[in-house]
PDB file of N, CA and C in Angstrom:
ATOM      1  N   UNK A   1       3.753   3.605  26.919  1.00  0.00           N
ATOM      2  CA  UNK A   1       5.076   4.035  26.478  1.00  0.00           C
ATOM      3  C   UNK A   1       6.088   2.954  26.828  1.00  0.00           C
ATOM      4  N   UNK A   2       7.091   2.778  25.662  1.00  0.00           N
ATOM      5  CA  UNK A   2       7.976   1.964  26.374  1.00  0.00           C
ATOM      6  C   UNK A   2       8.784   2.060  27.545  1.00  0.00           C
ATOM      7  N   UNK A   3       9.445   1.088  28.181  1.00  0.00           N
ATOM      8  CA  UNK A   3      10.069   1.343  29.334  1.00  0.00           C
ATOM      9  C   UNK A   3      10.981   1.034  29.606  1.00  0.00           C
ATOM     10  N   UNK A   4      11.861   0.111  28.688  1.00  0.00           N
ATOM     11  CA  UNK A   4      13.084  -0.190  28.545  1.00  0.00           C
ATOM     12  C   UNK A   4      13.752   0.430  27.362  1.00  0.00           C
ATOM     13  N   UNK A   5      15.321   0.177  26.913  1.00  0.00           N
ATOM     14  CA  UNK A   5      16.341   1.078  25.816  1.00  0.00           C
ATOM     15  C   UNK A   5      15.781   0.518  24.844  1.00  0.00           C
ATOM     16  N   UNK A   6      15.536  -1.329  25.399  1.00  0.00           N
ATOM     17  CA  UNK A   6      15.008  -2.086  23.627  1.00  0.00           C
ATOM     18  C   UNK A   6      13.752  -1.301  23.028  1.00  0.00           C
ATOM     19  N   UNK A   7      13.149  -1.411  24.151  1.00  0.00           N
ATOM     20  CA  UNK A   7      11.440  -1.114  23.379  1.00  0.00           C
ATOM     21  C   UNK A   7      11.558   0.550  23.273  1.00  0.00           C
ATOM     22  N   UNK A   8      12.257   1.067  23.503  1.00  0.00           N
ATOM     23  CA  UNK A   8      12.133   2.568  23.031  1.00  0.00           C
ATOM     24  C   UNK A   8      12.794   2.854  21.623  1.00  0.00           C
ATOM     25  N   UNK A   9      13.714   1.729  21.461  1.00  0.00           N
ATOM     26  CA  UNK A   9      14.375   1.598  19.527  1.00  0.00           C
ATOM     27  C   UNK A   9      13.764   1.081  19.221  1.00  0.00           C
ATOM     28  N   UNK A  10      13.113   0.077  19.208  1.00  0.00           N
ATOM     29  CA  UNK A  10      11.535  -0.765  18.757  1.00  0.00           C
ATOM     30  C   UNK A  10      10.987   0.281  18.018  1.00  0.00           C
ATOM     31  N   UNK A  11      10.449   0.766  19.356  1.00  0.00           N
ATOM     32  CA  UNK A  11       8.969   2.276  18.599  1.00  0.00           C
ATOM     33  C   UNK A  11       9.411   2.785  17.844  1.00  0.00           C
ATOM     34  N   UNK A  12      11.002   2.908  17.692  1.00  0.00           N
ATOM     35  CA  UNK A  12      12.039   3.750  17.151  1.00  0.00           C
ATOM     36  C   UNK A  12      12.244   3.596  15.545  1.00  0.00           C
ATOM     37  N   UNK A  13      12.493   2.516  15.604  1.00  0.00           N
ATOM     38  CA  UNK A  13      12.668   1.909  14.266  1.00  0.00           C
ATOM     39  C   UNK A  13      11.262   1.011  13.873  1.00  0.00           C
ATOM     40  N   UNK A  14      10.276   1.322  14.578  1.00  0.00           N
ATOM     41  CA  UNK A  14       8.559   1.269  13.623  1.00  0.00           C
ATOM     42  C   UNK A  14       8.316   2.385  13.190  1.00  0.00           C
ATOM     43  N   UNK A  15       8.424   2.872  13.529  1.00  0.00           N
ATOM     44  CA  UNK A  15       7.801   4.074  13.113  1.00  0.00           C
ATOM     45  C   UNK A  15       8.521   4.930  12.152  1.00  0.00           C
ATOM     46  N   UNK A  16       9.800   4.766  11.809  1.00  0.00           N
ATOM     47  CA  UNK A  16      10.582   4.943  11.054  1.00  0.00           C
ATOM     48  C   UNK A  16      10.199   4.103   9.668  1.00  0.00           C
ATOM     49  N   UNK A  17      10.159   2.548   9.915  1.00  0.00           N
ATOM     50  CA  UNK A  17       9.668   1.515   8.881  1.00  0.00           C
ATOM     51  C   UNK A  17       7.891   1.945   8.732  1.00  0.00           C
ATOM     52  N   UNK A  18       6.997   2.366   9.263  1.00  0.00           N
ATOM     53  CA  UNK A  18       5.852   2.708   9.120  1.00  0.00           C
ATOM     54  C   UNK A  18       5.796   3.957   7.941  1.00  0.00           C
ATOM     55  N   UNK A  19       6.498   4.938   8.064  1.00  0.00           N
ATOM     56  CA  UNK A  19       7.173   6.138   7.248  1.00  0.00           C
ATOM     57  C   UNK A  19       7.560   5.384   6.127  1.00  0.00           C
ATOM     58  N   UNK A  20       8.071   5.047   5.779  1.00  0.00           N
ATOM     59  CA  UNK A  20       8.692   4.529   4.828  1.00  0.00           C
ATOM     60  C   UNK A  20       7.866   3.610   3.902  1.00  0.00           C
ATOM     61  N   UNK A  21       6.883   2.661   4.273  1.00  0.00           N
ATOM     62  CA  UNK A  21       5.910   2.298   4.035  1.00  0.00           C
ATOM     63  C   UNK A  21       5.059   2.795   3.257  1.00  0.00           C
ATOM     64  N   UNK A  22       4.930   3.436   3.918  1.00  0.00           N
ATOM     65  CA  UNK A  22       3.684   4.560   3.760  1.00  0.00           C
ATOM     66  C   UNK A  22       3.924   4.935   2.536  1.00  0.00           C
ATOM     67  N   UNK A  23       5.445   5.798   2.468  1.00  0.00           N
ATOM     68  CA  UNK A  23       5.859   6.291   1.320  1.00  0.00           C
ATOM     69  C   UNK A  23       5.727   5.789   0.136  1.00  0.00           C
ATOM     70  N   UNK A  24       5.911   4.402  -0.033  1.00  0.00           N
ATOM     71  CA  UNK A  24       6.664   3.159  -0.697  1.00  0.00           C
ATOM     72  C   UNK A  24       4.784   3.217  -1.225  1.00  0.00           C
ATOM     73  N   UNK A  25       3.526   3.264  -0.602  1.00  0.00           N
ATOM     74  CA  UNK A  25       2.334   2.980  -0.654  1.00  0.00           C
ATOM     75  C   UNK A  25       2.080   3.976  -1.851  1.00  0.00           C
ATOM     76  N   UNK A  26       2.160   5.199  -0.955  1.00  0.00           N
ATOM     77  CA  UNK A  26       1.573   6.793  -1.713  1.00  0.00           C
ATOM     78  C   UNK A  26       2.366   6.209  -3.191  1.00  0.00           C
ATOM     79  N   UNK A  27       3.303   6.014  -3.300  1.00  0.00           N
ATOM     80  CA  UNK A  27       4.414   5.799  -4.672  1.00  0.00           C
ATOM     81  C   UNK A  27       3.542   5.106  -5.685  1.00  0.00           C
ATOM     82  N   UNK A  28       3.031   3.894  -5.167  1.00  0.00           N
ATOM     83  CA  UNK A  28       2.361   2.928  -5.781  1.00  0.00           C
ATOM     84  C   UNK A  28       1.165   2.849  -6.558  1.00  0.00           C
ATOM     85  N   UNK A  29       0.316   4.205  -5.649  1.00  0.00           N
ATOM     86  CA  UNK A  29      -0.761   4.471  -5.954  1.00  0.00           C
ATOM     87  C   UNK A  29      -0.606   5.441  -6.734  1.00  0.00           C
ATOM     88  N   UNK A  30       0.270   6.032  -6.858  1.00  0.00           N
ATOM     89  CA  UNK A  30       0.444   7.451  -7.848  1.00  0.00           C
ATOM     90  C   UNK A  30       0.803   6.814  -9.433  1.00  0.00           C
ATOM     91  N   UNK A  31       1.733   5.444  -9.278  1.00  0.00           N
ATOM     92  CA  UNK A  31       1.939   5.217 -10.333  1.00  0.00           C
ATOM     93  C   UNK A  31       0.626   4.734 -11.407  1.00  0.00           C
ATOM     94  N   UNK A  32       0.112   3.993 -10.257  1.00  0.00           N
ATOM     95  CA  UNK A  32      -1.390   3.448 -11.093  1.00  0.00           C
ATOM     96  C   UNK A  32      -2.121   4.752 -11.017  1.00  0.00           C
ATOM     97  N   UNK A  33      -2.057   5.366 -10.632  1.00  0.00           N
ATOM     98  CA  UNK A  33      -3.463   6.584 -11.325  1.00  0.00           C
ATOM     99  C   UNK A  33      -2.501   7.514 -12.523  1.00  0.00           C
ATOM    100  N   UNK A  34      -1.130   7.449 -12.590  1.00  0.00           N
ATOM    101  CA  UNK A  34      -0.609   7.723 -13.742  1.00  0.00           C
ATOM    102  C   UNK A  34      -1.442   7.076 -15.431  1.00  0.00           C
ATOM    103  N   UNK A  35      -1.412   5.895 -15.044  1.00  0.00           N
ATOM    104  CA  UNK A  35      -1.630   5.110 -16.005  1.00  0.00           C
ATOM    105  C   UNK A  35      -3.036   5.132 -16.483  1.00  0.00           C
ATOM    106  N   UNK A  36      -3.931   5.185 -14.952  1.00  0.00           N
ATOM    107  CA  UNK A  36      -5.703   5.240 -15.674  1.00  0.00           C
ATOM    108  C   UNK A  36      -5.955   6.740 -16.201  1.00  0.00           C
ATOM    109  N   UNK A  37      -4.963   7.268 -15.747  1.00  0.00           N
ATOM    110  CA  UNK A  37      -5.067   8.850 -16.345  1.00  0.00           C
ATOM    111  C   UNK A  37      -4.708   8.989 -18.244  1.00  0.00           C
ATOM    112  N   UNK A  38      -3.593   7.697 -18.271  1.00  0.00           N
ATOM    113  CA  UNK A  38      -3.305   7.896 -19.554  1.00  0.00           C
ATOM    114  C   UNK A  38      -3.995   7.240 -20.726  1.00  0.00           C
ATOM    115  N   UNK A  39      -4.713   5.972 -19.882  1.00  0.00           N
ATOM    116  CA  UNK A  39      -5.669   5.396 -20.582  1.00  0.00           C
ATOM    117  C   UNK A  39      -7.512   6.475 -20.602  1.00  0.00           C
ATOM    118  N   UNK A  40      -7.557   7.109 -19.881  1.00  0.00           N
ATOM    119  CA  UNK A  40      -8.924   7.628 -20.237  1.00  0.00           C
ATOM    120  C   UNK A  40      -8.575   8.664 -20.794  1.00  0.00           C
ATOM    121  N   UNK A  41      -7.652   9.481 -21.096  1.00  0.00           N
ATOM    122  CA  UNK A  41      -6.847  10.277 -22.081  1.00  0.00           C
ATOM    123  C   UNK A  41      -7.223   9.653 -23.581  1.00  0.00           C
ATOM    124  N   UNK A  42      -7.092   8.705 -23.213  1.00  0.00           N
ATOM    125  CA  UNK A  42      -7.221   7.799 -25.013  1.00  0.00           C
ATOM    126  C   UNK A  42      -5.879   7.984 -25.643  1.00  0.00           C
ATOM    127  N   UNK A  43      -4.873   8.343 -25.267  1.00  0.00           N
ATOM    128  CA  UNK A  43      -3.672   8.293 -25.658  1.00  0.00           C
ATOM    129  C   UNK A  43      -3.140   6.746 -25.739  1.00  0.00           C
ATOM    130  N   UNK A  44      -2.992   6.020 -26.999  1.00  0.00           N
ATOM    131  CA  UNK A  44      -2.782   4.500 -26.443  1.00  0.00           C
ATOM    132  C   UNK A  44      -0.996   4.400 -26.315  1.00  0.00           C
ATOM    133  N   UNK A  45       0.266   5.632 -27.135  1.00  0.00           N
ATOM    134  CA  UNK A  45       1.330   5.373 -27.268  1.00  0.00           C
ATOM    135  C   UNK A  45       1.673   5.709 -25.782  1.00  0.00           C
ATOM    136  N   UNK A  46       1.294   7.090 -25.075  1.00  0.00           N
ATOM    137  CA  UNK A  46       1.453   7.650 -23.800  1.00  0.00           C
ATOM    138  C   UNK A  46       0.901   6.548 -22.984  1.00  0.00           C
ATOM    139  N   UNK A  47      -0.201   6.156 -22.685  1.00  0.00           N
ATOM    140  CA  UNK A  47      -0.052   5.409 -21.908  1.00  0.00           C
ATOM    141  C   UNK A  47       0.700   3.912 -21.627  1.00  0.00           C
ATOM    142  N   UNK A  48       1.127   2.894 -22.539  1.00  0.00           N
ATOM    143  CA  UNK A  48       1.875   2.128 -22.758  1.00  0.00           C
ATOM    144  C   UNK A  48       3.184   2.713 -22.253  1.00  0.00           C
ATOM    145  N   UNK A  49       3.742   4.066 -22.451  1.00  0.00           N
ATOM    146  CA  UNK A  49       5.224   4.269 -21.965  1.00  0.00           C
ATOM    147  C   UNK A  49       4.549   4.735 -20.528  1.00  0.00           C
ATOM    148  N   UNK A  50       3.639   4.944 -20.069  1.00  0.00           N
ATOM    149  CA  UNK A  50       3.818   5.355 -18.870  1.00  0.00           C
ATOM    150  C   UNK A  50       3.465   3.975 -17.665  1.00  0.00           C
ATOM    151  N   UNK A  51       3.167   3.268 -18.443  1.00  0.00           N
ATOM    152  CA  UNK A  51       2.432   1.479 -18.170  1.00  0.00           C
ATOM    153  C   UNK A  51       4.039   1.055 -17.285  1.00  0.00           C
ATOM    154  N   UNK A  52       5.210   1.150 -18.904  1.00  0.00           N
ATOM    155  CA  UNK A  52       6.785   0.490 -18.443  1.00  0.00           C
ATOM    156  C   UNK A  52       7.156   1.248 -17.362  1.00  0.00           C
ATOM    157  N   UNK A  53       6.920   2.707 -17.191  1.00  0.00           N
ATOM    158  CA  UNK A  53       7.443   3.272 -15.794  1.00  0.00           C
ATOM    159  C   UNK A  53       6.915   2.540 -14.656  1.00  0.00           C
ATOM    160  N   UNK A  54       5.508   2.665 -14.515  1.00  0.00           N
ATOM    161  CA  UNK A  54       4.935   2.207 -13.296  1.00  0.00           C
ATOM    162  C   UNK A  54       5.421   0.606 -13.134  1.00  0.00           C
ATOM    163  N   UNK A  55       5.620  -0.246 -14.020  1.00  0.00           N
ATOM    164  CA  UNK A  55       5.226  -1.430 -13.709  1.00  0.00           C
ATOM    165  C   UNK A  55       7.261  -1.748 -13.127  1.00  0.00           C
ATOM    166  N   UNK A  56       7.611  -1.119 -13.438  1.00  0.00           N
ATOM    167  CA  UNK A  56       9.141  -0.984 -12.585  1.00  0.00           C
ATOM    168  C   UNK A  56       9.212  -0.758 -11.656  1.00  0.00           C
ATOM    169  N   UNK A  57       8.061   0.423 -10.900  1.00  0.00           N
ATOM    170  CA  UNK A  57       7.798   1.345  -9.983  1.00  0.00           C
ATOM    171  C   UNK A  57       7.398   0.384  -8.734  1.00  0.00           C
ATOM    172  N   UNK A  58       5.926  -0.448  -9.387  1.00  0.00           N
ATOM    173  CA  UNK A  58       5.270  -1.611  -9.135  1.00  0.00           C
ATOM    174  C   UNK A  58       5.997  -2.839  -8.636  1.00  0.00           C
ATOM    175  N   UNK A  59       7.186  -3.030  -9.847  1.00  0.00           N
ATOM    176  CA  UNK A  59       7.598  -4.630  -9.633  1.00  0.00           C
ATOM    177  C   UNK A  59       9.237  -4.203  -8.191  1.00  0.00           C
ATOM    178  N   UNK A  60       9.423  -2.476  -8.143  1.00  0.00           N
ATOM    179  CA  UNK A  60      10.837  -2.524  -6.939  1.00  0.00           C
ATOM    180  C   UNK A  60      10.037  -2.568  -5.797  1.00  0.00           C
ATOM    181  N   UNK A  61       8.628  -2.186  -5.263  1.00  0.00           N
ATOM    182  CA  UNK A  61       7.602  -1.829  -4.459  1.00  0.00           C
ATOM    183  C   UNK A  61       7.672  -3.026  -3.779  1.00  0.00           C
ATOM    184  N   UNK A  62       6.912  -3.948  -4.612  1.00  0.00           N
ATOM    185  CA  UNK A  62       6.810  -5.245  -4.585  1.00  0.00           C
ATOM    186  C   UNK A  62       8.119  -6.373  -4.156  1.00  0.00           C
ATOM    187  N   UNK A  63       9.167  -6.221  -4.817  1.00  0.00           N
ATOM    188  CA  UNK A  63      10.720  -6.962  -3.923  1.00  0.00           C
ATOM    189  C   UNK A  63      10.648  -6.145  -2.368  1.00  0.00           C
ATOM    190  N   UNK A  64      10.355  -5.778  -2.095  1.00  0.00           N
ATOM    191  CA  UNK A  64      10.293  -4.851  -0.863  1.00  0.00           C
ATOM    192  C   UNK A  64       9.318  -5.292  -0.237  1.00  0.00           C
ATOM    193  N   UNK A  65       8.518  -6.686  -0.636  1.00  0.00           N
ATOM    194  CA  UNK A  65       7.289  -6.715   0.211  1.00  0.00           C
ATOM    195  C   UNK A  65       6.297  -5.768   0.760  1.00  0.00           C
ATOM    196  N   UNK A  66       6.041  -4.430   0.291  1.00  0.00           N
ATOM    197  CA  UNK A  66       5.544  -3.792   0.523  1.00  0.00           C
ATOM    198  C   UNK A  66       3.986  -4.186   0.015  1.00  0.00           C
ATOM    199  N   UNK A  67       3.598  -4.791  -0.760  1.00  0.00           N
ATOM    200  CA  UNK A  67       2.526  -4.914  -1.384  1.00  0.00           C
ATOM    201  C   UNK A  67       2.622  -6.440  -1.470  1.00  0.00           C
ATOM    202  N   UNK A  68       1.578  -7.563  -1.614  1.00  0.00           N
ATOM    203  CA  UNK A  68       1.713  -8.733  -2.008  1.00  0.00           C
ATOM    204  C   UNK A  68       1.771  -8.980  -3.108  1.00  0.00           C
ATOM    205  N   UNK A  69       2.996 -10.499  -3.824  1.00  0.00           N
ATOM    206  CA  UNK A  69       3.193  -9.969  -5.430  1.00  0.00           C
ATOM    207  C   UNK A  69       2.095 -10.380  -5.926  1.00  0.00           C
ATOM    208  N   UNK A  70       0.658 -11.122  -5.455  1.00  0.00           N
ATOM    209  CA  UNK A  70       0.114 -11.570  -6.292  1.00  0.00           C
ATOM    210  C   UNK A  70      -0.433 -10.667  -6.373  1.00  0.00           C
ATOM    211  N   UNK A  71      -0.920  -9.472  -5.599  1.00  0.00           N
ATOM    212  CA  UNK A  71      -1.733  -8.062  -5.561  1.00  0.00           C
ATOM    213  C   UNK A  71      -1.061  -6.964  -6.591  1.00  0.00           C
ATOM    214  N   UNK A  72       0.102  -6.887  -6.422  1.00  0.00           N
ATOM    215  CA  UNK A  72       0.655  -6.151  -7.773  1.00  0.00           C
ATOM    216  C   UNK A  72       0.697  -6.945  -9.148  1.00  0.00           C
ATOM    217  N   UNK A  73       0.980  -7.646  -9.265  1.00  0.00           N
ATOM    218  CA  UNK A  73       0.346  -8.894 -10.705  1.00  0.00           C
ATOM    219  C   UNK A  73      -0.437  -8.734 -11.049  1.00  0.00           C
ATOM    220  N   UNK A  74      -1.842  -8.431  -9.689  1.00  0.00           N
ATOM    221  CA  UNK A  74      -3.072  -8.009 -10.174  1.00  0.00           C
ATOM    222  C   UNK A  74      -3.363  -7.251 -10.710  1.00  0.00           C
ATOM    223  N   UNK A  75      -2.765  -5.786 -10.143  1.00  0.00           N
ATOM    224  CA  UNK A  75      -2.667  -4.934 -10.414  1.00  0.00           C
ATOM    225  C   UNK A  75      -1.916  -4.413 -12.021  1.00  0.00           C
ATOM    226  N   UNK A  76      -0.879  -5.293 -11.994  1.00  0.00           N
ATOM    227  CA  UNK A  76      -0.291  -4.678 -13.697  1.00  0.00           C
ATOM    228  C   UNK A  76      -1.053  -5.516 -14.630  1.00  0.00           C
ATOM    229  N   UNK A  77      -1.698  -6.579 -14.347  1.00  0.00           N
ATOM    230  CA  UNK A  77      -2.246  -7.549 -15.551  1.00  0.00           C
ATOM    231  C   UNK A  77      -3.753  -6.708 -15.751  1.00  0.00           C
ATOM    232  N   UNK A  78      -4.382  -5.855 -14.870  1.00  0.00           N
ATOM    233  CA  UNK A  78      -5.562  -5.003 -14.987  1.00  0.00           C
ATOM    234  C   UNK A  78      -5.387  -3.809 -15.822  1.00  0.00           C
ATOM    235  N   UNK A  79      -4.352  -3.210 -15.517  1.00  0.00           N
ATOM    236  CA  UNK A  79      -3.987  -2.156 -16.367  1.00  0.00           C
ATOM    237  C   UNK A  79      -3.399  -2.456 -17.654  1.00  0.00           C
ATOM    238  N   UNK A  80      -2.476  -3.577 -18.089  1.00  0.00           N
ATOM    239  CA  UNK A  80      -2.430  -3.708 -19.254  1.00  0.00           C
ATOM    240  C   UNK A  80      -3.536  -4.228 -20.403  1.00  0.00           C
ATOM    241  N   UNK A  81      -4.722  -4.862 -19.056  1.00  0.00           N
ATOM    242  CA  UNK A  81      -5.471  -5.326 -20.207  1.00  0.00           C
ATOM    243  C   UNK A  81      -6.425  -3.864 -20.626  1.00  0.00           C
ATOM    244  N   UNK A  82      -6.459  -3.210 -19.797  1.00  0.00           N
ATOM    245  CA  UNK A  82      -7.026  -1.884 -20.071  1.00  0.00           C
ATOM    246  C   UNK A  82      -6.769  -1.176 -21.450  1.00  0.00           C
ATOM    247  N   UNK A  83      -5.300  -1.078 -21.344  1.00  0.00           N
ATOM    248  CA  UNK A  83      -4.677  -0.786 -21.956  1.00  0.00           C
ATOM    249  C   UNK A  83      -4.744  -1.562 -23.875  1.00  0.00           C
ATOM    250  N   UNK A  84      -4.643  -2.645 -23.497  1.00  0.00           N
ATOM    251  CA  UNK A  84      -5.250  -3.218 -24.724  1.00  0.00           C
ATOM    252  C   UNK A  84      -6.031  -3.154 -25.335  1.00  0.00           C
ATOM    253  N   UNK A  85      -6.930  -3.432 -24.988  1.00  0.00           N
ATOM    254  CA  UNK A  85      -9.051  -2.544 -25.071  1.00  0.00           C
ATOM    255  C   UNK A  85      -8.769  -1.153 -25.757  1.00  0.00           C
ATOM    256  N   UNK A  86      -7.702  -0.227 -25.438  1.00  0.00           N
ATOM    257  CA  UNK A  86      -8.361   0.858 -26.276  1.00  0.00           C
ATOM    258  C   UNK A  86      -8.127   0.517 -27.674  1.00  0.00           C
ATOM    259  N   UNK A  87      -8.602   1.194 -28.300  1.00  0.00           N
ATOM    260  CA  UNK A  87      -8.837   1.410 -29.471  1.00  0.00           C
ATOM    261  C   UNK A  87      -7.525   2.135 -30.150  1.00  0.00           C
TER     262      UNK A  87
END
């Protein structure tokens, strides 16, 4: 446990930024299973509009350093090519 005022706002404000994180994570992942949901749907117009939500969702996540940008890049250049492929 901490033992000084600093290190007790430390834990204070990690764990606060850990929360938040987290959140910022769950967000991220919801948006991409939005999208593989709309692509195995076979819906190609629905999923394309639900592609522009996430990849907004994706690219504020990402200014936030929450994710690395080359890992979200990865991530939207996978799903759009998905997305292309259907039929």
């Amino acid at each position: 446990m901490a033992n000084s005022a600093q290190a007790r706002k430390r834990a204070r404000q990690a764990e606060a930024t850990r929360k938040r994180n987290a959140s910022l994570k769950s967000e991220l992942r919801s948006a991409v299973k939005k999208v593989k949901k709309a692509i195995e749907a076979g819906d190609k117009a629905a999923a394309t509009k639900t592609m522009q939500a996430s990849q907004s969702a994706i690219d504020r996540i990402t200014e936030k350093k929450i994710v690395h940008k080359n890992a979200a890049s990865r991530t939207k250049s996978r799903l759009a090519q998905a997305i292309k492929a259907m039929p």
